[in-house]
N, C-alpha and C. Protein backbone atom coordinates (compact mmCIF):
# COMPACT_ATOMS: atom_id res chain seq x y z
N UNK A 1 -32.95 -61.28 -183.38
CA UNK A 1 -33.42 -61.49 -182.03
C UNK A 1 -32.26 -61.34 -181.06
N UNK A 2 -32.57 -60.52 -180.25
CA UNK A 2 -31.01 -60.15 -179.28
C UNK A 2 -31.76 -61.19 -177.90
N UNK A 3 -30.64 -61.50 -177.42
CA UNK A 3 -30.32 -62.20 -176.11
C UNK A 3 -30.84 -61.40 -175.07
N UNK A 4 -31.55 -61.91 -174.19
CA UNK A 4 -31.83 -61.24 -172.72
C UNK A 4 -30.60 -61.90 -171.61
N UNK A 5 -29.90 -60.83 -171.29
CA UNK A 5 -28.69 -61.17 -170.26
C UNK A 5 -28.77 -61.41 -169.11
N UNK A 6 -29.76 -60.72 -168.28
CA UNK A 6 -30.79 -61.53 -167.33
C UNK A 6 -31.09 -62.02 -167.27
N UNK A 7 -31.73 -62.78 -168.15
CA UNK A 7 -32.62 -63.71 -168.24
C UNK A 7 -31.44 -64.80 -168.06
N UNK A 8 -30.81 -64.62 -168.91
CA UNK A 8 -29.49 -66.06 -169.12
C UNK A 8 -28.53 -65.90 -167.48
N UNK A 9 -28.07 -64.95 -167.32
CA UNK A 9 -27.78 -65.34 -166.21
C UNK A 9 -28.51 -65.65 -164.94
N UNK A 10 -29.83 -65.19 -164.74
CA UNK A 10 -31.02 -65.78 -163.79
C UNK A 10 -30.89 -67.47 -164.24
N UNK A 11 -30.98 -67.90 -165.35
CA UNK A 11 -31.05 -68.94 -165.51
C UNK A 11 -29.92 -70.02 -165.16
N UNK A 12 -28.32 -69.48 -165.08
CA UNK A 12 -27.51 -70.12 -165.15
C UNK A 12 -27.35 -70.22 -163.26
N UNK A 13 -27.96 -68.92 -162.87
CA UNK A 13 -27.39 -69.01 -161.30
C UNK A 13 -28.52 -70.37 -160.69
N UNK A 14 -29.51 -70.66 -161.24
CA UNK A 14 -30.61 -71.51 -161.39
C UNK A 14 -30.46 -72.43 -161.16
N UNK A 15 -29.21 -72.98 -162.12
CA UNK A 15 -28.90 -74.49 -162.47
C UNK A 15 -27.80 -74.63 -161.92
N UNK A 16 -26.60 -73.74 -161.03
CA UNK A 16 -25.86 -73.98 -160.52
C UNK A 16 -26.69 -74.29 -159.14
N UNK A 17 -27.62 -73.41 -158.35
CA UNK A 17 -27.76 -73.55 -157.31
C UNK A 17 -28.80 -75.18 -157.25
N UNK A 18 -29.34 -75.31 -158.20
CA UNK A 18 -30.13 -76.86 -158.24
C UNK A 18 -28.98 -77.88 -157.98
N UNK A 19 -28.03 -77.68 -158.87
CA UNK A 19 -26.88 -78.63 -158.90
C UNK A 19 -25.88 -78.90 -157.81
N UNK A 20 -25.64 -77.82 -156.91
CA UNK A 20 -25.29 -77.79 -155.70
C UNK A 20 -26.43 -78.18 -154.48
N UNK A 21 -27.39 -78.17 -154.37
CA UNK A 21 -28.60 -78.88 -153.58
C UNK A 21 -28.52 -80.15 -153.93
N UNK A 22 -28.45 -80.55 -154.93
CA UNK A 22 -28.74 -82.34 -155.91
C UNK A 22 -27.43 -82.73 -155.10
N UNK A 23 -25.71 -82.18 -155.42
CA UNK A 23 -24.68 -82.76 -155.16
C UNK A 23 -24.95 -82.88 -153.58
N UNK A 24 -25.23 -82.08 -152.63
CA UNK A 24 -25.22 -81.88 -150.96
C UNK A 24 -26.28 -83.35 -150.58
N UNK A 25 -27.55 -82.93 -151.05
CA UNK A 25 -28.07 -84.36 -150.61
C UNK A 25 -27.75 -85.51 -151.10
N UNK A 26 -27.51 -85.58 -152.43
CA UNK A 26 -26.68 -87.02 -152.69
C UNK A 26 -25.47 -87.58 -151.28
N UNK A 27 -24.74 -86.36 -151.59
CA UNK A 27 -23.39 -86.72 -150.97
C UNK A 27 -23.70 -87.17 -149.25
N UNK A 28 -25.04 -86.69 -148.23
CA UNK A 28 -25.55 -86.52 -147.61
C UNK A 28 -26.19 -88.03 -147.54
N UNK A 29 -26.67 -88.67 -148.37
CA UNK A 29 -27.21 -89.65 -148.41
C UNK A 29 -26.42 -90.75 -148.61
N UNK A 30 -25.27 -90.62 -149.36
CA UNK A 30 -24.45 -91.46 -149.66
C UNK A 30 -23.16 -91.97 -148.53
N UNK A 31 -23.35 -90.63 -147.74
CA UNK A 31 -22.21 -91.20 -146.17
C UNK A 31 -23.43 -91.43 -145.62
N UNK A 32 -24.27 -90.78 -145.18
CA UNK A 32 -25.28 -91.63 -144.05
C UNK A 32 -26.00 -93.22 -144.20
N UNK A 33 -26.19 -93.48 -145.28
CA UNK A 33 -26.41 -94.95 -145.81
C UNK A 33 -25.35 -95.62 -146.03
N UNK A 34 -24.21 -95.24 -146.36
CA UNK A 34 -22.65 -96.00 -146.66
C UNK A 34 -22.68 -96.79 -148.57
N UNK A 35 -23.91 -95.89 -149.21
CA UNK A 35 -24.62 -96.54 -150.51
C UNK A 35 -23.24 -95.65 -151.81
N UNK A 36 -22.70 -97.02 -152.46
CA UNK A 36 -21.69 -96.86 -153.50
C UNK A 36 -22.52 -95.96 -154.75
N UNK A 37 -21.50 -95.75 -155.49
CA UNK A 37 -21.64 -95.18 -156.65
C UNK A 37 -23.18 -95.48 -157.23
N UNK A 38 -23.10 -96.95 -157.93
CA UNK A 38 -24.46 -97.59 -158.63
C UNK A 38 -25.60 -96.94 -157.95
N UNK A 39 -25.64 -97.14 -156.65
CA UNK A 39 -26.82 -96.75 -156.10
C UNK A 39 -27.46 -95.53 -156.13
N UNK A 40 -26.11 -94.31 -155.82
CA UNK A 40 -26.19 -93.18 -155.88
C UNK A 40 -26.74 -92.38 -156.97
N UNK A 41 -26.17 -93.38 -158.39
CA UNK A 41 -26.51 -92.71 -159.41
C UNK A 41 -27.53 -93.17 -159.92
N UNK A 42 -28.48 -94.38 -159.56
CA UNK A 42 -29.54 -94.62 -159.84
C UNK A 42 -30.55 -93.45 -158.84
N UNK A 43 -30.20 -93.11 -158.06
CA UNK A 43 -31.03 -92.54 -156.89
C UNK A 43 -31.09 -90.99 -157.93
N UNK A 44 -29.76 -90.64 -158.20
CA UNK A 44 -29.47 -89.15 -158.92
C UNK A 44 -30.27 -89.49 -160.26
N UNK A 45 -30.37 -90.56 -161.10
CA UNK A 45 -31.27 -90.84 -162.55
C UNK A 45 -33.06 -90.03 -162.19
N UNK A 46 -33.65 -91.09 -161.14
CA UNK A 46 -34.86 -90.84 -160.44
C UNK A 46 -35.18 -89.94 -159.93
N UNK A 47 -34.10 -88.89 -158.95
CA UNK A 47 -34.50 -87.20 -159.64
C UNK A 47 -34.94 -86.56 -160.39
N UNK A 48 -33.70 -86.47 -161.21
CA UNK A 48 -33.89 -86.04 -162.54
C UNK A 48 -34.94 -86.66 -163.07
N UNK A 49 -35.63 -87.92 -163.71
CA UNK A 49 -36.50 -88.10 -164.45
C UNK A 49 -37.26 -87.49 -163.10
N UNK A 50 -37.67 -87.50 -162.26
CA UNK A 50 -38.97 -87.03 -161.53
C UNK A 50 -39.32 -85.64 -162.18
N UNK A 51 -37.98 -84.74 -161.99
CA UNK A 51 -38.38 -83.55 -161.84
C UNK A 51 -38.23 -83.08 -163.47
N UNK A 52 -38.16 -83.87 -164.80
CA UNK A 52 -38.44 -83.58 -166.42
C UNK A 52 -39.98 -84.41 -165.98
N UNK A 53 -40.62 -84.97 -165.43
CA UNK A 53 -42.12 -85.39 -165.89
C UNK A 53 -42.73 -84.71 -165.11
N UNK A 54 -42.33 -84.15 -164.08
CA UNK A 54 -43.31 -83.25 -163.61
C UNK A 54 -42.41 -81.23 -163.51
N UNK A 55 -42.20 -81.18 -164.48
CA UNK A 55 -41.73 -79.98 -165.23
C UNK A 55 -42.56 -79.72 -166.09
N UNK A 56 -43.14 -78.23 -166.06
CA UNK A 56 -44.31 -77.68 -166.77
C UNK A 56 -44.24 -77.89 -168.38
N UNK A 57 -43.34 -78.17 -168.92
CA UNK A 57 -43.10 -78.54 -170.63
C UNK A 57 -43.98 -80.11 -170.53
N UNK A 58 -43.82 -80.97 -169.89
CA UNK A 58 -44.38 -82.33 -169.47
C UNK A 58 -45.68 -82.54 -169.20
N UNK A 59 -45.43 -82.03 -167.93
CA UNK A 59 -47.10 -81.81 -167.40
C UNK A 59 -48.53 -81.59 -167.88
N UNK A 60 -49.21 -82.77 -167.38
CA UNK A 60 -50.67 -82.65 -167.88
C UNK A 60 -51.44 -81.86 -167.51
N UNK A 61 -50.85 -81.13 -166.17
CA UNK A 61 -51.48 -80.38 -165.62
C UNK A 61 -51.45 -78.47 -165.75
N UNK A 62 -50.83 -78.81 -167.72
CA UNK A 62 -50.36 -77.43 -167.49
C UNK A 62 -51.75 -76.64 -168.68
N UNK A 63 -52.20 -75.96 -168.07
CA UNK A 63 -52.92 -74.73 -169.12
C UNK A 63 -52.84 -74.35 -170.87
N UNK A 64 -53.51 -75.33 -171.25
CA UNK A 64 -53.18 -75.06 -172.95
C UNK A 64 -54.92 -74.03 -173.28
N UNK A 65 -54.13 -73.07 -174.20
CA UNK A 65 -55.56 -72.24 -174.59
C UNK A 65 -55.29 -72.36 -175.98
């Protein structure tokens, strides 16, 4: 099975550009509230789990035939 190189790099530019949106509003939220680390990274946990339960592998709402 050969590698799709597109595909992998579509995917990697993906997760950089998610990860740079996630870091901007954190960081965004974290001077405008004056909210430390703990908070931040509970706030950054609750993302992430939001967006793995409602990610189509998860989802109840996804099309099984």
């Amino acid at each position: 099975m050969q590698r799709d190189l597109q595909l992998t790099v579509r995917m990697v530019i993906s997760f950089l550009a998610l990860t740079l949106i996630y870091l901007v509003f954190l960081s965004f939220i974290a001077m405008y509230f004056g909210l430390g680390i703990l908070p931040i990274s509970i706030i950054a946990g609750l993302m992430i789990g939001a967006q793995w339960y409602f990610s189509a592998k998860h989802s109840s709402l996804e099309h099984r035939n």
